[in-house]
C-alpha atoms as a PDB file:
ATOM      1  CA  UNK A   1     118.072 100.915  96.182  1.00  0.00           C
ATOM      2  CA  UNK A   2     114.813 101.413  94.055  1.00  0.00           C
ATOM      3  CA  UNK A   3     112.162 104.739  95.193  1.00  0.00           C
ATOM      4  CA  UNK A   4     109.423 102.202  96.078  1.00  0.00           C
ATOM      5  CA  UNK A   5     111.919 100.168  98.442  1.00  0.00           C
ATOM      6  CA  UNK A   6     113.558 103.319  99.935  1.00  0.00           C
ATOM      7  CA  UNK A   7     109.901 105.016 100.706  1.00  0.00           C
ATOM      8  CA  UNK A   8     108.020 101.230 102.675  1.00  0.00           C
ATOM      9  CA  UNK A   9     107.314 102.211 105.269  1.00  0.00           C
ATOM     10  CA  UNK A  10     108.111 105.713 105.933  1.00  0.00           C
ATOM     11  CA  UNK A  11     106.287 108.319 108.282  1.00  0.00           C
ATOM     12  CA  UNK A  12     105.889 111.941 106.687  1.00  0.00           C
ATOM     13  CA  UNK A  13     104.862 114.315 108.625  1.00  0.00           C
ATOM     14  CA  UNK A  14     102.681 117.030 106.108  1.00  0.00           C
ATOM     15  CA  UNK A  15     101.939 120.893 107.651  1.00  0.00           C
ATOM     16  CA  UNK A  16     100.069 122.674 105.446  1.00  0.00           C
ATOM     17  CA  UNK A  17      96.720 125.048 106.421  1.00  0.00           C
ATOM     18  CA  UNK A  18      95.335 123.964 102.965  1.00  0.00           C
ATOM     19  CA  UNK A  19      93.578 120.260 103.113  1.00  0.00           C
ATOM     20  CA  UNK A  20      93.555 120.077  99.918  1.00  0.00           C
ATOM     21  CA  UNK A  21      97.652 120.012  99.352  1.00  0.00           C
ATOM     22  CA  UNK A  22      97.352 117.400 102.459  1.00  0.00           C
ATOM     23  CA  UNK A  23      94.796 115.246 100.503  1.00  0.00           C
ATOM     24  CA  UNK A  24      96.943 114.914  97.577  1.00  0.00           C
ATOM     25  CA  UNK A  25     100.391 114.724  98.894  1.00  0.00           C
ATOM     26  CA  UNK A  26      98.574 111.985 100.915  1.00  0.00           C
ATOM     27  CA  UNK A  27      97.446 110.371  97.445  1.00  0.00           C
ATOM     28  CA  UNK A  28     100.940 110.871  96.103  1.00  0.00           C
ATOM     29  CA  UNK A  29     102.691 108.468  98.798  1.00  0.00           C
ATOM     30  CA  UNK A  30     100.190 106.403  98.832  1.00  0.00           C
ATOM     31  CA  UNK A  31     101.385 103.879  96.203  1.00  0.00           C
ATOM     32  CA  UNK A  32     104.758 103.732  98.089  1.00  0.00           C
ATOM     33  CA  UNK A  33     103.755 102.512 101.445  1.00  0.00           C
ATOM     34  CA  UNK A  34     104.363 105.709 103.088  1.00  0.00           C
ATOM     35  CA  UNK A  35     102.622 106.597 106.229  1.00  0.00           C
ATOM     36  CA  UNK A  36     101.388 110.310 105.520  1.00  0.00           C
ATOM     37  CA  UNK A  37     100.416 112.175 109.076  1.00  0.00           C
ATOM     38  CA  UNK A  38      98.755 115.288 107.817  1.00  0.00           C
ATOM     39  CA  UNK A  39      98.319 118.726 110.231  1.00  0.00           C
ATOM     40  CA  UNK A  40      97.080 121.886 109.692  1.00  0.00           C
ATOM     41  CA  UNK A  41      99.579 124.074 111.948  1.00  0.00           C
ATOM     42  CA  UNK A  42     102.567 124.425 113.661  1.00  0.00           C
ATOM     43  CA  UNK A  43     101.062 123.725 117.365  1.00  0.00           C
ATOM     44  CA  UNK A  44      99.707 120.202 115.627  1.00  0.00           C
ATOM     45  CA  UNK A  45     102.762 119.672 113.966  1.00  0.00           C
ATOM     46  CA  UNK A  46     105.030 119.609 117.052  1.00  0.00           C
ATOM     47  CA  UNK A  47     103.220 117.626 118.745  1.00  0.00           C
ATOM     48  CA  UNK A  48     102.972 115.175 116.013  1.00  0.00           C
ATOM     49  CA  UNK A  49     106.384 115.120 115.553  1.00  0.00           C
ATOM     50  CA  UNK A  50     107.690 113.984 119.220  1.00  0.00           C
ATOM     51  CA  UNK A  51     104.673 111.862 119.124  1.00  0.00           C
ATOM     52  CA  UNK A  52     105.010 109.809 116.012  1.00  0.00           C
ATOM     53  CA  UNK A  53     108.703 110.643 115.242  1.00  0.00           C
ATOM     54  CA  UNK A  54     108.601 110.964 111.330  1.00  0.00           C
ATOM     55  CA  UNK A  55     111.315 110.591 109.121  1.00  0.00           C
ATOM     56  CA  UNK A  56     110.487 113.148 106.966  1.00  0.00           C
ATOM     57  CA  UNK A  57     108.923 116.834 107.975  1.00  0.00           C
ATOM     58  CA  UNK A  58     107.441 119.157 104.464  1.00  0.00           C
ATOM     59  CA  UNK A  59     105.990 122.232 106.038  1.00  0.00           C
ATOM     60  CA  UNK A  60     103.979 124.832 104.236  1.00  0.00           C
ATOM     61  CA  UNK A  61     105.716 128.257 104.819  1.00  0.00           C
ATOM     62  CA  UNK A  62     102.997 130.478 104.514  1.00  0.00           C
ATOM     63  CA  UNK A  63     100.328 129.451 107.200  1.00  0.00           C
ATOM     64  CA  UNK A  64      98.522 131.746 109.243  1.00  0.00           C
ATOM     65  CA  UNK A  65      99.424 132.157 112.797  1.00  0.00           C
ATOM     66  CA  UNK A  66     102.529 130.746 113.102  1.00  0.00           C
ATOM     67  CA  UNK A  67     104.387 129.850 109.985  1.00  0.00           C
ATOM     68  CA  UNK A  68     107.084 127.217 108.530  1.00  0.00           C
ATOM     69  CA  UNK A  69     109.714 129.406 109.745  1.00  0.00           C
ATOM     70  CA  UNK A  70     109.031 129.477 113.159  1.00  0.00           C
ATOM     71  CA  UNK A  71     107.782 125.737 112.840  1.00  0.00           C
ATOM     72  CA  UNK A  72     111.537 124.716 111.850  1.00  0.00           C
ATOM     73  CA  UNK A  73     113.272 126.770 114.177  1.00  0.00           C
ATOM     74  CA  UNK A  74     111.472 125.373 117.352  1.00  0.00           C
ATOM     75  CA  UNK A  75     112.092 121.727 115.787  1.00  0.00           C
ATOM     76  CA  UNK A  76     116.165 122.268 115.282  1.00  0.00           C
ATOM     77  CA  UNK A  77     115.805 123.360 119.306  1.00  0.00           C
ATOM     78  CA  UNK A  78     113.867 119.928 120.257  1.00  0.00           C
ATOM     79  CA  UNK A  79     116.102 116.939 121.411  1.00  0.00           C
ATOM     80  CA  UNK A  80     118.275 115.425 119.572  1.00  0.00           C
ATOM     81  CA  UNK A  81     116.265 112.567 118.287  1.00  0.00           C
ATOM     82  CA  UNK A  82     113.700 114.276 116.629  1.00  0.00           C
ATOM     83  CA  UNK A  83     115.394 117.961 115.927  1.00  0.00           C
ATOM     84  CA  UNK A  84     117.256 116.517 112.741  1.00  0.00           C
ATOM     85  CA  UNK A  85     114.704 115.436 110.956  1.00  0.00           C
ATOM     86  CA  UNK A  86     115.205 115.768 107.217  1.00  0.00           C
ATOM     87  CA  UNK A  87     113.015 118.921 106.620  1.00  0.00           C
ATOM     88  CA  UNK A  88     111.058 120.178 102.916  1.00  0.00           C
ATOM     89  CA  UNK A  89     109.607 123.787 102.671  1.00  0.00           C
ATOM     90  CA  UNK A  90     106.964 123.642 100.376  1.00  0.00           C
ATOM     91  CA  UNK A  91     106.720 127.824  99.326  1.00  0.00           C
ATOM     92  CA  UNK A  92     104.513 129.358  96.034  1.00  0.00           C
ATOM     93  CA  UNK A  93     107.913 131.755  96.253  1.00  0.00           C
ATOM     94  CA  UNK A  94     110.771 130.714  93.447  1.00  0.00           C
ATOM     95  CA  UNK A  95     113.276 133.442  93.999  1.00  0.00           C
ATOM     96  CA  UNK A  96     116.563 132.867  95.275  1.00  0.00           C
ATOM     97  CA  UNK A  97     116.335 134.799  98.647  1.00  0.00           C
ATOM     98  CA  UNK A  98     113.150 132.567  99.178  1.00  0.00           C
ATOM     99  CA  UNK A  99     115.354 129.483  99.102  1.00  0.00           C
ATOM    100  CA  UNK A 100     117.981 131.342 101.470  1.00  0.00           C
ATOM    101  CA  UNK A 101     115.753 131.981 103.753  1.00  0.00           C
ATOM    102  CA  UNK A 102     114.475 128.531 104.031  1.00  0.00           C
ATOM    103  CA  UNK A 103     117.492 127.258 104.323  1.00  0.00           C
ATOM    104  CA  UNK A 104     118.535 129.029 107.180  1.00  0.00           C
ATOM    105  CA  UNK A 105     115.440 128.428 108.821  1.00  0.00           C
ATOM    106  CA  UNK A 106     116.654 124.984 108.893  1.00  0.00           C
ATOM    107  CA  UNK A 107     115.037 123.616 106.093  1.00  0.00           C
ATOM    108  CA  UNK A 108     117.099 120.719 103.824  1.00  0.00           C
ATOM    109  CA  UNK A 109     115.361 121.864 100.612  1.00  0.00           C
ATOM    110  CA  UNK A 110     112.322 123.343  99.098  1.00  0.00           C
ATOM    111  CA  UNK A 111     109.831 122.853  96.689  1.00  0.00           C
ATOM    112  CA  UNK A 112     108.247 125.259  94.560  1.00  0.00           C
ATOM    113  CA  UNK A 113     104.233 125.343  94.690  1.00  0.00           C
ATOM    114  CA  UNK A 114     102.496 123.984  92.224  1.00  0.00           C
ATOM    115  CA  UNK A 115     105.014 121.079  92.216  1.00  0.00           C
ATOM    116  CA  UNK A 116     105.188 117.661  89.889  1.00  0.00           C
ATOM    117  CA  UNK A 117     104.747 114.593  92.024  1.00  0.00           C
ATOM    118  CA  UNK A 118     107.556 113.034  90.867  1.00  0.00           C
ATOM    119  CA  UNK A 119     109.936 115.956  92.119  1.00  0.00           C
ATOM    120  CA  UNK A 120     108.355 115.239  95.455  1.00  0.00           C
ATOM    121  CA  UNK A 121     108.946 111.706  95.644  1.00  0.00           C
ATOM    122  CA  UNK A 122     112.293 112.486  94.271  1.00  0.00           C
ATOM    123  CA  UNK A 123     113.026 114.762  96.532  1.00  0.00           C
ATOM    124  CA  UNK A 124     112.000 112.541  99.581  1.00  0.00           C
ATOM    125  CA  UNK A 125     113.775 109.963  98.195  1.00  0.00           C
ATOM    126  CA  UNK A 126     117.406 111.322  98.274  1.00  0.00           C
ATOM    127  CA  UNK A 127     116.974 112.806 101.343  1.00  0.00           C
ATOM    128  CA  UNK A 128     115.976 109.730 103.098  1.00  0.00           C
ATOM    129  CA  UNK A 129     118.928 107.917 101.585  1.00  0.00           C
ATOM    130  CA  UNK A 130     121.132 110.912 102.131  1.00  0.00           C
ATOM    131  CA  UNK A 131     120.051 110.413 105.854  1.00  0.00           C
ATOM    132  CA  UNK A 132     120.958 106.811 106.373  1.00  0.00           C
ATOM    133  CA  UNK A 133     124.602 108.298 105.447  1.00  0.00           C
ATOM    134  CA  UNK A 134     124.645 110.617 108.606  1.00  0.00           C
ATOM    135  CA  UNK A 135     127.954 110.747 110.761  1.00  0.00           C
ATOM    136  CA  UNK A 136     130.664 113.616 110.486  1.00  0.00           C
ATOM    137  CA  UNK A 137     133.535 112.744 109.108  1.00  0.00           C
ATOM    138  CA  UNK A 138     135.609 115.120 111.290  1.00  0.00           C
ATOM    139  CA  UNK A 139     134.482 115.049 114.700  1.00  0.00           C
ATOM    140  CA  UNK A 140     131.991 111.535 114.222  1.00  0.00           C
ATOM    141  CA  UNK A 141     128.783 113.500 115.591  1.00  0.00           C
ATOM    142  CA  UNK A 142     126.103 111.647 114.703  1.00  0.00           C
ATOM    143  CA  UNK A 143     123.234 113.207 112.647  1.00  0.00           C
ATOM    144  CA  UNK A 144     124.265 115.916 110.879  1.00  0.00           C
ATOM    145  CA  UNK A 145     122.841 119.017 112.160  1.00  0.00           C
ATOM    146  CA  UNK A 146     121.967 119.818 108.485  1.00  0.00           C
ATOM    147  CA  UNK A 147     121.659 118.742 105.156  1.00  0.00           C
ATOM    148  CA  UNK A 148     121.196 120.735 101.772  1.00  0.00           C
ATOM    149  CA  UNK A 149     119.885 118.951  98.307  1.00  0.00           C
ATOM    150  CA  UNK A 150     122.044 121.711  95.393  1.00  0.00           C
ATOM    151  CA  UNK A 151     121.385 119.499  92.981  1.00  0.00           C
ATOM    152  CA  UNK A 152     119.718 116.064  91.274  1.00  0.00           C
ATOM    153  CA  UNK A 153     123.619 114.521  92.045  1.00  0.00           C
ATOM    154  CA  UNK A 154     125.261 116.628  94.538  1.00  0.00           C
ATOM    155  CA  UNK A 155     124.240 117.150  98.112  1.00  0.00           C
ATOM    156  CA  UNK A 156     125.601 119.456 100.703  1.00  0.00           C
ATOM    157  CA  UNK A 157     126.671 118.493 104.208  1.00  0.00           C
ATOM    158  CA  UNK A 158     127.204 120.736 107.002  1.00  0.00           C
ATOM    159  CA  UNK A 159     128.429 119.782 110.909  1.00  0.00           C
ATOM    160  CA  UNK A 160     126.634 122.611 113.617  1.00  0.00           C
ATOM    161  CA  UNK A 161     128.978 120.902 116.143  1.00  0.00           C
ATOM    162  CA  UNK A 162     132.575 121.102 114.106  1.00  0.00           C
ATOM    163  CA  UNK A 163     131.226 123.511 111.829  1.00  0.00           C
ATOM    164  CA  UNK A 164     132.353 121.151 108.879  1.00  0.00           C
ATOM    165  CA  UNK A 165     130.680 120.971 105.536  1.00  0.00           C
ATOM    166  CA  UNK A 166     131.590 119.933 102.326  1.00  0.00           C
ATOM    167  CA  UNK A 167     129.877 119.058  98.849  1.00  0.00           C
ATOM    168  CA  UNK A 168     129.865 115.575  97.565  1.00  0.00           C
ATOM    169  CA  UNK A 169     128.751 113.907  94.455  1.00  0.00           C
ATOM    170  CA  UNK A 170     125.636 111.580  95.883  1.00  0.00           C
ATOM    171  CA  UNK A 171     127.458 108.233  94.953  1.00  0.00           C
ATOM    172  CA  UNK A 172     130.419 109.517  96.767  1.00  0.00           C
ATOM    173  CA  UNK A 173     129.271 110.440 100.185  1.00  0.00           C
ATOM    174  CA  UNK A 174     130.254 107.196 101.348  1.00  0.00           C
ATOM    175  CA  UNK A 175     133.732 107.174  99.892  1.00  0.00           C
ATOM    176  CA  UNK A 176     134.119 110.762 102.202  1.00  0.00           C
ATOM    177  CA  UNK A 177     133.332 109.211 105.250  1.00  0.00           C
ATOM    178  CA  UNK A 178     129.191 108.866 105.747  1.00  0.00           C
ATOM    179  CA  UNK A 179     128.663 105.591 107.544  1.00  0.00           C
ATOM    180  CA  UNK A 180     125.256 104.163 106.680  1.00  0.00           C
ATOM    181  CA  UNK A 181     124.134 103.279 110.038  1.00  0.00           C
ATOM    182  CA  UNK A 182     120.833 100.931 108.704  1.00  0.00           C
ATOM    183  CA  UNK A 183     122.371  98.798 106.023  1.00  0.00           C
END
């Protein structure tokens, strides 16, 4: 499936305190069809997101008041059908322990500020294709509590109810199990 097919229609949820980085991830998706909801803090962006029920959540870290962190955390504790949304950090902060921490925030991935738009939209992509293959293979929960991009071709998933996770190649999720519940 091509990006522009994969991205019509989406809803992205944006948090970030700075307009500007809304304005132009805004721009970015706009040639794809994608529904951009833009917020400026947490308390906006949780009510946004059991409101409009996005696909796809990219959270600014660093915000005053209450920050990405806490923003993910009370998401993952939400119900079901919105708490495993397919999550982006978006943090100026490259090192290692930066990523660590965002990933067990709950994050899926980060992206490194300033970022190419093309990494964004390739980013978004795989994750909402990763998504669509979303069932454990061991205990068949559906919606895996948490996914994690390593690489352009390999993607980690991880089971909070079985406590499974395994590495796959990205064309060979499907061969491991993944059921792709909209195609």
């Amino acid at each position: 499936m091509d990006t522009p097919q994969l991205l019509d229609g989406l809803r992205v949820l944006v948090v970030d305190d700075d307009i500007d980085n809304l304005d132009l991830i805004k721009v970015i998706f706009e040639e794809y069809n994608v529904q951009v909801i833009p917020v400026t803090s947490a308390s906006e962006a949780l009510e946004a997101i059991t409101r409009f029920k996005p696909n796809i959540l990219i959270s600014d870290i660093a915000m005053p008041g209450e920050d990405g962190y806490s923003l993910i955390q009370k998401v993952r504790n939400l119900a079901v059908t919105v708490s495993q949304i397919p999550a982006i950090a978006l943090t100026a902060h490259a090192s290692e322990e930066a990523g660590a921490l965002a990933f067990n925030a709950g994050f899926c991935t980060r992206l490194v500020k300033p970022f190419d738009p093309d990494d964004l939209i390739a980013v978004v992509s795989k994750l909402v294709l990763i998504a669509s293959y979303d069932v454990c293979p061991v205990c068949s929960t559906k919606q895996l509590s948490f996914i994690e991009w390593e690489s352009l071709n390999k993607i980690r998933f991880h089971c909070r109810s079985c406590k499974w996770n395994e590495s796959y190649g990205l064309h060979k999720a499907k061969v491991a199990g993944f059921i792709n519940r909209y195609h």
